[in-house]
PDB file of N, CA and C in Angstrom:
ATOM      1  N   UNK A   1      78.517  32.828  22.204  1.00  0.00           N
ATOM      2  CA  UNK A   1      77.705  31.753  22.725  1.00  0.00           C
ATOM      3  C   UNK A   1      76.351  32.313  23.155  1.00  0.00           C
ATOM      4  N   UNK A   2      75.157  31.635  22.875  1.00  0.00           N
ATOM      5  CA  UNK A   2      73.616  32.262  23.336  1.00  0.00           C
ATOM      6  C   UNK A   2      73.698  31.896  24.568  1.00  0.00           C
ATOM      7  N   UNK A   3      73.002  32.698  25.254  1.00  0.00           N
ATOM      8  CA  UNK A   3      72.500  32.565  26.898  1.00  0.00           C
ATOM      9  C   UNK A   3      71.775  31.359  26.917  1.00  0.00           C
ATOM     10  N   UNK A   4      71.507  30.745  27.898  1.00  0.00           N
ATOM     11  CA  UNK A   4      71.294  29.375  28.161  1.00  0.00           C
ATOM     12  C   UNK A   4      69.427  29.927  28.027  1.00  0.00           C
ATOM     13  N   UNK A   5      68.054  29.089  28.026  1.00  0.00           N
ATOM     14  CA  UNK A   5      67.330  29.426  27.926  1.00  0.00           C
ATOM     15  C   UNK A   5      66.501  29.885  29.082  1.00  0.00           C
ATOM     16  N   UNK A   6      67.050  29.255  30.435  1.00  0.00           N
ATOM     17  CA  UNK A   6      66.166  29.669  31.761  1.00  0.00           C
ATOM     18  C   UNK A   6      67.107  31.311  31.422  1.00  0.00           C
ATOM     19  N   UNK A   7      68.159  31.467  31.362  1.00  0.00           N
ATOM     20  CA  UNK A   7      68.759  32.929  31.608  1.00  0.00           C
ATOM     21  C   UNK A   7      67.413  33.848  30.801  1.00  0.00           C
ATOM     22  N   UNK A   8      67.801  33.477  29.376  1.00  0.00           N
ATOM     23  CA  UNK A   8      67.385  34.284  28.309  1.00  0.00           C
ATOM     24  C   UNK A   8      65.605  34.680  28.787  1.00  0.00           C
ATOM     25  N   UNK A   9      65.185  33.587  29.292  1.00  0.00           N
ATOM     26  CA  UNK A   9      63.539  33.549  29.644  1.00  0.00           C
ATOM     27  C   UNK A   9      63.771  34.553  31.015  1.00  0.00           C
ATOM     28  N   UNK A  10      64.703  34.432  31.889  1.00  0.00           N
ATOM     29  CA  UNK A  10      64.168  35.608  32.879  1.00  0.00           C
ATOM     30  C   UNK A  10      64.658  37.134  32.646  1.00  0.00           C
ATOM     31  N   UNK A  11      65.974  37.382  31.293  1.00  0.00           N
ATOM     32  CA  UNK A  11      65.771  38.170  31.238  1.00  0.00           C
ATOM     33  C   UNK A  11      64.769  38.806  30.808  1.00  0.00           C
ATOM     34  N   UNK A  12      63.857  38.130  29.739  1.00  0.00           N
ATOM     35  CA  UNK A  12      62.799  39.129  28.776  1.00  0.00           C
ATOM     36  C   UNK A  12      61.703  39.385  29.482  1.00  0.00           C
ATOM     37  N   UNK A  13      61.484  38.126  30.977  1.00  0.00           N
ATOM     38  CA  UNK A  13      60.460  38.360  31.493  1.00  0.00           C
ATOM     39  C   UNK A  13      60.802  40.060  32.353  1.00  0.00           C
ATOM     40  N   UNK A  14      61.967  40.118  33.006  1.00  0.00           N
ATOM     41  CA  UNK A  14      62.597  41.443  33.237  1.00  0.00           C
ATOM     42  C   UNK A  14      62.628  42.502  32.667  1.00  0.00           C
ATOM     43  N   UNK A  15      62.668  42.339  31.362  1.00  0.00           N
ATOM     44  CA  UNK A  15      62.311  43.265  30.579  1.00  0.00           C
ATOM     45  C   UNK A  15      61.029  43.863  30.158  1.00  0.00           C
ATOM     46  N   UNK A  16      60.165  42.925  30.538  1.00  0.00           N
ATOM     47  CA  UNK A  16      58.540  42.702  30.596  1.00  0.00           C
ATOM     48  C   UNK A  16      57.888  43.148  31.427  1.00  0.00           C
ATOM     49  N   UNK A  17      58.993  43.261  32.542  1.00  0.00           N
ATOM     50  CA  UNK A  17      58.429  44.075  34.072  1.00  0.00           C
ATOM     51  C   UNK A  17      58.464  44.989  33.906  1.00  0.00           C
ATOM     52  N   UNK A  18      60.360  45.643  33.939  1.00  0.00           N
ATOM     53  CA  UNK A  18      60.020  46.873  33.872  1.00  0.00           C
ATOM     54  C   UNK A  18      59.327  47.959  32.790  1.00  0.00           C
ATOM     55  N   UNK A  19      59.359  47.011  31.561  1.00  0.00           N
ATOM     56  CA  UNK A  19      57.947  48.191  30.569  1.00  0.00           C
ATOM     57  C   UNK A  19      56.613  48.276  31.365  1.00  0.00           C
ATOM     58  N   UNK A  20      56.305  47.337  32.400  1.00  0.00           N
ATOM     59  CA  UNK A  20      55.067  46.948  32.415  1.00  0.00           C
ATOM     60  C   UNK A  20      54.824  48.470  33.187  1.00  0.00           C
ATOM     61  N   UNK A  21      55.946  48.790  34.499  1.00  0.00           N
ATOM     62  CA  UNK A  21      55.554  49.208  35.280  1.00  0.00           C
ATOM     63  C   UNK A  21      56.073  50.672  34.743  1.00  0.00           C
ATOM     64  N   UNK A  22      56.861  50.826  34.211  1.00  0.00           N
ATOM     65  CA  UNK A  22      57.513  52.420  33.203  1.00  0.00           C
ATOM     66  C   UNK A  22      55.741  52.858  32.918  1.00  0.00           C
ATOM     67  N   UNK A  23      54.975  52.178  32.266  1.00  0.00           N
ATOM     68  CA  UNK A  23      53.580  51.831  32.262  1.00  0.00           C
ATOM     69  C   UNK A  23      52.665  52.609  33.240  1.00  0.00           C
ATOM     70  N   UNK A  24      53.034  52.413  34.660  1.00  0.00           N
ATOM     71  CA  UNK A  24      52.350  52.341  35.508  1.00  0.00           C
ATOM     72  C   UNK A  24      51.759  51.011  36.049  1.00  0.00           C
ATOM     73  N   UNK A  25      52.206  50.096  35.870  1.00  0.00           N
ATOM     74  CA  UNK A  25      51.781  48.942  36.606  1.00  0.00           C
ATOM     75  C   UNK A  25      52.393  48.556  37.844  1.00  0.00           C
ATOM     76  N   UNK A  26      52.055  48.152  38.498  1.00  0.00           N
ATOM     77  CA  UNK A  26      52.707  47.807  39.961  1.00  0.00           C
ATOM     78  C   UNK A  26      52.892  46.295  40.244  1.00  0.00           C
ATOM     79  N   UNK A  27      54.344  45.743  39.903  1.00  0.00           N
ATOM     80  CA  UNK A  27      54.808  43.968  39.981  1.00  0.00           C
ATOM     81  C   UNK A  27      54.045  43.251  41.545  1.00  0.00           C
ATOM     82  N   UNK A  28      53.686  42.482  41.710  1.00  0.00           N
ATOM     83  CA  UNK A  28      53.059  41.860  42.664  1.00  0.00           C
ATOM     84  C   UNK A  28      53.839  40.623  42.653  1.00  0.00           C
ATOM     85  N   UNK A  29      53.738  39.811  41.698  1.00  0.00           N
ATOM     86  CA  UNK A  29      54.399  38.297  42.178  1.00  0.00           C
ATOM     87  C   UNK A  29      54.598  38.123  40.200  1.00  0.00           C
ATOM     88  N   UNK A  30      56.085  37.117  40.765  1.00  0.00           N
ATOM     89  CA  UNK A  30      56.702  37.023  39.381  1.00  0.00           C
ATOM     90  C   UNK A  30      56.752  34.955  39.626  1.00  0.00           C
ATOM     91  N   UNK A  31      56.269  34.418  38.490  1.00  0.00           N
ATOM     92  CA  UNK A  31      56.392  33.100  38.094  1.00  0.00           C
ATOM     93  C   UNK A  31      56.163  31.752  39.766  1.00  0.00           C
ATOM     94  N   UNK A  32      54.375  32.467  39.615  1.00  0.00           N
ATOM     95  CA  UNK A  32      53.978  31.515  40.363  1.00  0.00           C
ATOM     96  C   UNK A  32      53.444  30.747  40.039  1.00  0.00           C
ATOM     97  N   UNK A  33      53.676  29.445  40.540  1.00  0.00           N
ATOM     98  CA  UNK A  33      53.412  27.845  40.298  1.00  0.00           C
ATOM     99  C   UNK A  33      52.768  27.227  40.858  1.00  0.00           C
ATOM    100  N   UNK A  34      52.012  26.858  39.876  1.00  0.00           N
ATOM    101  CA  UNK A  34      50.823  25.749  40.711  1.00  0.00           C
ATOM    102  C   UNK A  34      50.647  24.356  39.747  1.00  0.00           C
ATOM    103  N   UNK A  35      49.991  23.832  40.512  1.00  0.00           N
ATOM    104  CA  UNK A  35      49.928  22.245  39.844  1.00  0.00           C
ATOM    105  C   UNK A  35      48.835  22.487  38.476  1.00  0.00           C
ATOM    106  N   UNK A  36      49.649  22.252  37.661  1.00  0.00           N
ATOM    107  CA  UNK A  36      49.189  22.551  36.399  1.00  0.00           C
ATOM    108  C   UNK A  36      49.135  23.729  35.349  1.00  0.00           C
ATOM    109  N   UNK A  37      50.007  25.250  35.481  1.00  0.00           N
ATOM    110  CA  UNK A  37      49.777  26.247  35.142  1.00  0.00           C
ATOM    111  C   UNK A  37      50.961  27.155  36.053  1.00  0.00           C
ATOM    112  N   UNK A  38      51.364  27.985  35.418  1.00  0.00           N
ATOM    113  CA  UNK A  38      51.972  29.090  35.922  1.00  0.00           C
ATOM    114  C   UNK A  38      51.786  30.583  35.245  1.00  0.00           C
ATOM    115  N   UNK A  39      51.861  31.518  35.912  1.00  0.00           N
ATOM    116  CA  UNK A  39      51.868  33.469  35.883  1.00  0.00           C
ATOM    117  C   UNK A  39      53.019  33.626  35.962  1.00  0.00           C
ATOM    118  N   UNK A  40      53.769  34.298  35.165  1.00  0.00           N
ATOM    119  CA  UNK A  40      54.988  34.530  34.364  1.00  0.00           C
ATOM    120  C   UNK A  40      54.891  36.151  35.137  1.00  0.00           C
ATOM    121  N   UNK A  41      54.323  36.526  35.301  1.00  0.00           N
ATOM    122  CA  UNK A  41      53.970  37.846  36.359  1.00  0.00           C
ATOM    123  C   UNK A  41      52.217  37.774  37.238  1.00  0.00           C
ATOM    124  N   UNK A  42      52.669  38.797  38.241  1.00  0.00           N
ATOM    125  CA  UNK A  42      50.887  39.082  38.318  1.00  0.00           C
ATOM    126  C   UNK A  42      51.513  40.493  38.733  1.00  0.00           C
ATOM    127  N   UNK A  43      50.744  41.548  38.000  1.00  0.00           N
ATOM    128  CA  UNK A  43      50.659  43.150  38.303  1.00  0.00           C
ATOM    129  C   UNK A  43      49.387  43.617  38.482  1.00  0.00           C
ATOM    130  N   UNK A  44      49.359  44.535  39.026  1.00  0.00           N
ATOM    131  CA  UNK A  44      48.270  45.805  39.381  1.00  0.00           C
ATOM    132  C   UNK A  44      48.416  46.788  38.497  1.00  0.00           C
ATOM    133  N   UNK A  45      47.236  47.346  38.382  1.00  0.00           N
ATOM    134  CA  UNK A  45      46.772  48.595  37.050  1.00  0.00           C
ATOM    135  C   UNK A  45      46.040  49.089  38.301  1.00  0.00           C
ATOM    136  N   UNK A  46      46.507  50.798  38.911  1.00  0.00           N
ATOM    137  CA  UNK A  46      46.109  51.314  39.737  1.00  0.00           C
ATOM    138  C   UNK A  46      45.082  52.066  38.846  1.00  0.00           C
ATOM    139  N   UNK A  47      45.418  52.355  37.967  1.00  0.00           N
ATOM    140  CA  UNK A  47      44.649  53.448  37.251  1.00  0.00           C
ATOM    141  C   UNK A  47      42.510  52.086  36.868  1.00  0.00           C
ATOM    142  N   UNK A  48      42.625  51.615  36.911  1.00  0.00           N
ATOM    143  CA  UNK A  48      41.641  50.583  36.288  1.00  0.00           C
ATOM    144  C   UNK A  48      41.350  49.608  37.533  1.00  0.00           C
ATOM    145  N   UNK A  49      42.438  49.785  38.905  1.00  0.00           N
ATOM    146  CA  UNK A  49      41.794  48.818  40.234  1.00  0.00           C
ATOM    147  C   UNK A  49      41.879  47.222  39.609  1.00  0.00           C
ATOM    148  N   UNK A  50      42.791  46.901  38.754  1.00  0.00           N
ATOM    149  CA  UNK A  50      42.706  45.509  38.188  1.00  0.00           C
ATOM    150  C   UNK A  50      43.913  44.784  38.476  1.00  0.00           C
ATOM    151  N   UNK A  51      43.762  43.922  38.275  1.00  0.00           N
ATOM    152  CA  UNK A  51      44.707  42.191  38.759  1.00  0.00           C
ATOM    153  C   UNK A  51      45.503  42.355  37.044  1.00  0.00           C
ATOM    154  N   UNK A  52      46.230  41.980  36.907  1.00  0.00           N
ATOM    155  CA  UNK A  52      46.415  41.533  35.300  1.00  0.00           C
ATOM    156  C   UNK A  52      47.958  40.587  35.566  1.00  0.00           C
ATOM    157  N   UNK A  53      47.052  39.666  34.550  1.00  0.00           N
ATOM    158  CA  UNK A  53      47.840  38.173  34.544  1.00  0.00           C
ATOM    159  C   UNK A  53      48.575  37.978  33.011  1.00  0.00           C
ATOM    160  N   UNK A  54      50.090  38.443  33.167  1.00  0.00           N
ATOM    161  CA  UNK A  54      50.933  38.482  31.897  1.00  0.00           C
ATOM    162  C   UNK A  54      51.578  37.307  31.916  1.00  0.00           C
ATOM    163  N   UNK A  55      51.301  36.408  30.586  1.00  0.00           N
ATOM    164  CA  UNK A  55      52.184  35.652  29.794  1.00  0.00           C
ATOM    165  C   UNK A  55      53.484  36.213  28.938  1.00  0.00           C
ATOM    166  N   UNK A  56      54.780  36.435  29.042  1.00  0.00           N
ATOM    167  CA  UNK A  56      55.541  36.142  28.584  1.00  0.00           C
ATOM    168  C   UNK A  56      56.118  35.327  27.793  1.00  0.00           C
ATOM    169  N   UNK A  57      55.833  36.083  26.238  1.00  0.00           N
ATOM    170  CA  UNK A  57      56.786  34.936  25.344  1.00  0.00           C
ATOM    171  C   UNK A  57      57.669  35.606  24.146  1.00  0.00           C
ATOM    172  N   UNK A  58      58.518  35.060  24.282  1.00  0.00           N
ATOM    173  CA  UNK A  58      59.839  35.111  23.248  1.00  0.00           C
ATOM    174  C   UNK A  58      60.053  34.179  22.444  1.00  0.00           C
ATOM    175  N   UNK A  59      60.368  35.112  21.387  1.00  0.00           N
ATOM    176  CA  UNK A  59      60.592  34.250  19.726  1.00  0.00           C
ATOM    177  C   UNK A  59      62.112  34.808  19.424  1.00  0.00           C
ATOM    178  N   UNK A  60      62.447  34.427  18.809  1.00  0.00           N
ATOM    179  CA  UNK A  60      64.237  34.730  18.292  1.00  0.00           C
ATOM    180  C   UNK A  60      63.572  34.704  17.445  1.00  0.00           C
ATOM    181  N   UNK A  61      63.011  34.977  16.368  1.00  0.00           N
ATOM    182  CA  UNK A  61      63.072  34.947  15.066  1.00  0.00           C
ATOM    183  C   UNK A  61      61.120  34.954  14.527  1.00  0.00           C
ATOM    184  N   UNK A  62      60.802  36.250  13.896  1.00  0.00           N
ATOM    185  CA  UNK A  62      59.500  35.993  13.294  1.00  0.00           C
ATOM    186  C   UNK A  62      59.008  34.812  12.916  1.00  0.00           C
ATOM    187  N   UNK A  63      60.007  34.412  12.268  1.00  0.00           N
ATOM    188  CA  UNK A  63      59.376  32.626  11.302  1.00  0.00           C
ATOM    189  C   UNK A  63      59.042  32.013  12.408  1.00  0.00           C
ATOM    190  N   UNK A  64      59.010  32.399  13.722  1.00  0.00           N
ATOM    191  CA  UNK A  64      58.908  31.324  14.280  1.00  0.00           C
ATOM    192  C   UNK A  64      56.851  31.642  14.791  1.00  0.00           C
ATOM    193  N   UNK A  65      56.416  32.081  14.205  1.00  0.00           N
ATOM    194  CA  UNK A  65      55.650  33.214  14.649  1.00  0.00           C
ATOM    195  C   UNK A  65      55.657  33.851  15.836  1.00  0.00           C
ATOM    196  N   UNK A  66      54.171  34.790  16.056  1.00  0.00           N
ATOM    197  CA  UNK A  66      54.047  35.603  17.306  1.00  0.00           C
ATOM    198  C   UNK A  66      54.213  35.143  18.726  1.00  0.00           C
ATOM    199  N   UNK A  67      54.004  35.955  19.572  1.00  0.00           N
ATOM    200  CA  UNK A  67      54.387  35.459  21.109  1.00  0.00           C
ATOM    201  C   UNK A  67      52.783  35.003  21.075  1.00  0.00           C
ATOM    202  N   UNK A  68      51.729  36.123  20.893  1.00  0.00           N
ATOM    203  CA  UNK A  68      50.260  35.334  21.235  1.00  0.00           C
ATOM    204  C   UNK A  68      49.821  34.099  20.187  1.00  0.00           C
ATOM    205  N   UNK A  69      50.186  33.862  19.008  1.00  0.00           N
ATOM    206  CA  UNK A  69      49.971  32.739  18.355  1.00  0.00           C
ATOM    207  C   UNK A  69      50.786  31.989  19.206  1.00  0.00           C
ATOM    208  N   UNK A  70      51.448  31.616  19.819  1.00  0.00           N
ATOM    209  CA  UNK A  70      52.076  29.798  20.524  1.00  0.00           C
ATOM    210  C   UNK A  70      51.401  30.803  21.641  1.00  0.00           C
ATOM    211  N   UNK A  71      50.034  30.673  22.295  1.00  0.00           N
ATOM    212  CA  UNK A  71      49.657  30.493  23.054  1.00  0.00           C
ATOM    213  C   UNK A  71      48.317  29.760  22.947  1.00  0.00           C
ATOM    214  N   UNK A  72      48.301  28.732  22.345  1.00  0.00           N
ATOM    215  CA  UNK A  72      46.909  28.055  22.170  1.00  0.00           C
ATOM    216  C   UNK A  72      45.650  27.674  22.892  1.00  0.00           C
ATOM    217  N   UNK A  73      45.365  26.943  22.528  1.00  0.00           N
ATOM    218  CA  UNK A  73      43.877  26.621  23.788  1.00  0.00           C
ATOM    219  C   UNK A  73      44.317  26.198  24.717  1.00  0.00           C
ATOM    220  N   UNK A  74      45.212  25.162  24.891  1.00  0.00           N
ATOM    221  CA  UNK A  74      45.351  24.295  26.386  1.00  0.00           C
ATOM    222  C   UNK A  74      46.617  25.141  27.292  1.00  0.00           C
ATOM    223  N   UNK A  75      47.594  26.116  26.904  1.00  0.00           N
ATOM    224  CA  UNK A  75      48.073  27.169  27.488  1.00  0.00           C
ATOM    225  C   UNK A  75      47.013  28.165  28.013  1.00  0.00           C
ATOM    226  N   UNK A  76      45.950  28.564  27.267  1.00  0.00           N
ATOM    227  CA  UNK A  76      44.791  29.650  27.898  1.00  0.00           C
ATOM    228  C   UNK A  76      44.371  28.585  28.797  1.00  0.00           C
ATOM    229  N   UNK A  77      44.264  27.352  28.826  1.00  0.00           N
ATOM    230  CA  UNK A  77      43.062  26.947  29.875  1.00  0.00           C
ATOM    231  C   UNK A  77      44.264  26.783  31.238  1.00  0.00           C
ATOM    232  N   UNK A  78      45.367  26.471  30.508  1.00  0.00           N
ATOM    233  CA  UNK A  78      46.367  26.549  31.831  1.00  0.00           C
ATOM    234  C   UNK A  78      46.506  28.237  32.832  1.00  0.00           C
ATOM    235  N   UNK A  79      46.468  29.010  31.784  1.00  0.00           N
ATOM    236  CA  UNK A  79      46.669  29.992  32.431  1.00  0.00           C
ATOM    237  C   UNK A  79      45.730  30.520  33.040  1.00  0.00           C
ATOM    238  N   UNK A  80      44.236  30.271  32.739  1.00  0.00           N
ATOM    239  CA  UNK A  80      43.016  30.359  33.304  1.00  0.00           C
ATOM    240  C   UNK A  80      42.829  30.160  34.780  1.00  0.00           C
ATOM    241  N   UNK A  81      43.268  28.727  34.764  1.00  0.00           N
ATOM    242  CA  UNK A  81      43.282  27.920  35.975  1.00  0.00           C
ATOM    243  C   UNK A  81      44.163  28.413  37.188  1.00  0.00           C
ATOM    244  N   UNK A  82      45.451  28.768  36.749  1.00  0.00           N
ATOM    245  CA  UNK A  82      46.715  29.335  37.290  1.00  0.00           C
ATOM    246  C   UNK A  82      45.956  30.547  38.138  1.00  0.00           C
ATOM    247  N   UNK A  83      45.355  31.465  37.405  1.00  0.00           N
ATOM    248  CA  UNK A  83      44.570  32.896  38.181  1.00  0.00           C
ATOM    249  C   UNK A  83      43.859  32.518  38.518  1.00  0.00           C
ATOM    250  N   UNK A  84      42.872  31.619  38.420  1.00  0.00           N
ATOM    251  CA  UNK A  84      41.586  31.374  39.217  1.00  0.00           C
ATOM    252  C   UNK A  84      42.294  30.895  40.793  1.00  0.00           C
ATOM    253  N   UNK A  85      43.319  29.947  40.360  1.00  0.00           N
ATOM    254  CA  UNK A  85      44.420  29.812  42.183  1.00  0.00           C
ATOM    255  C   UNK A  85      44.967  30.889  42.675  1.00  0.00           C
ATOM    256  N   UNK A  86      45.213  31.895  42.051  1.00  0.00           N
ATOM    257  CA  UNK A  86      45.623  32.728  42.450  1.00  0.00           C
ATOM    258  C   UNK A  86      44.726  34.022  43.077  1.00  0.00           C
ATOM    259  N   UNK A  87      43.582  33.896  42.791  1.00  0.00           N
ATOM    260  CA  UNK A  87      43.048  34.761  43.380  1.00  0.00           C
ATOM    261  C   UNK A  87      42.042  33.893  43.978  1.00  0.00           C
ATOM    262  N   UNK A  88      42.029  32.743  44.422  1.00  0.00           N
ATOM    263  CA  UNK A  88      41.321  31.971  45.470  1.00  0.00           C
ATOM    264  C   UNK A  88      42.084  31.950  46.780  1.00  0.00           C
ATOM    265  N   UNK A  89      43.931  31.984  46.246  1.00  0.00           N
ATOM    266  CA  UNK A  89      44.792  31.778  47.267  1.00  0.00           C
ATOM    267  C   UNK A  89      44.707  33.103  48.494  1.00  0.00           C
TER     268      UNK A  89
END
């Protein structure tokens, strides 16, 4: 039986962390919500003093295409918006 999809979505985002930070990145806040947009992570890059705002996406299957192709214009303007709250907050 497949994992249900909220499961399957927090594992990869988990899996997303810890490469991020194996990396050197440092997790700050995981899947914050705001009216209109959400950050699937927010990490720190000590090495560069930077904020960085990761989208998370999973495909089961190439055909379905890439994780950054299904991120189109009105997902970037969501996610835009999402960090601009987030670093106003």
């Amino acid at each position: 039986m497949a994992a249900e999809p909220a499961t399957r979505g927090a594992d990869v985002e988990a899996a997303a962390r810890r490469h991020l930070e194996n990396a050197g990145l440092r997790w700050l806040a995981g899947n914050v919500r705001y009216r209109g947009g959400e950050l699937d992570l927010v990490m720190f890059d000590p090495a560069a003093s930077s904020l960085v705002f990761v989208e998370v996406r999973y495909r089961r299957h190439a055909a379905f295409g890439s994780g950054a192709a299904s991120v189109d214009a009105g997902k970037r303007r969501k996610l835009v918006l999402a960090a601009q709250l987030y670093l106003s907050a």
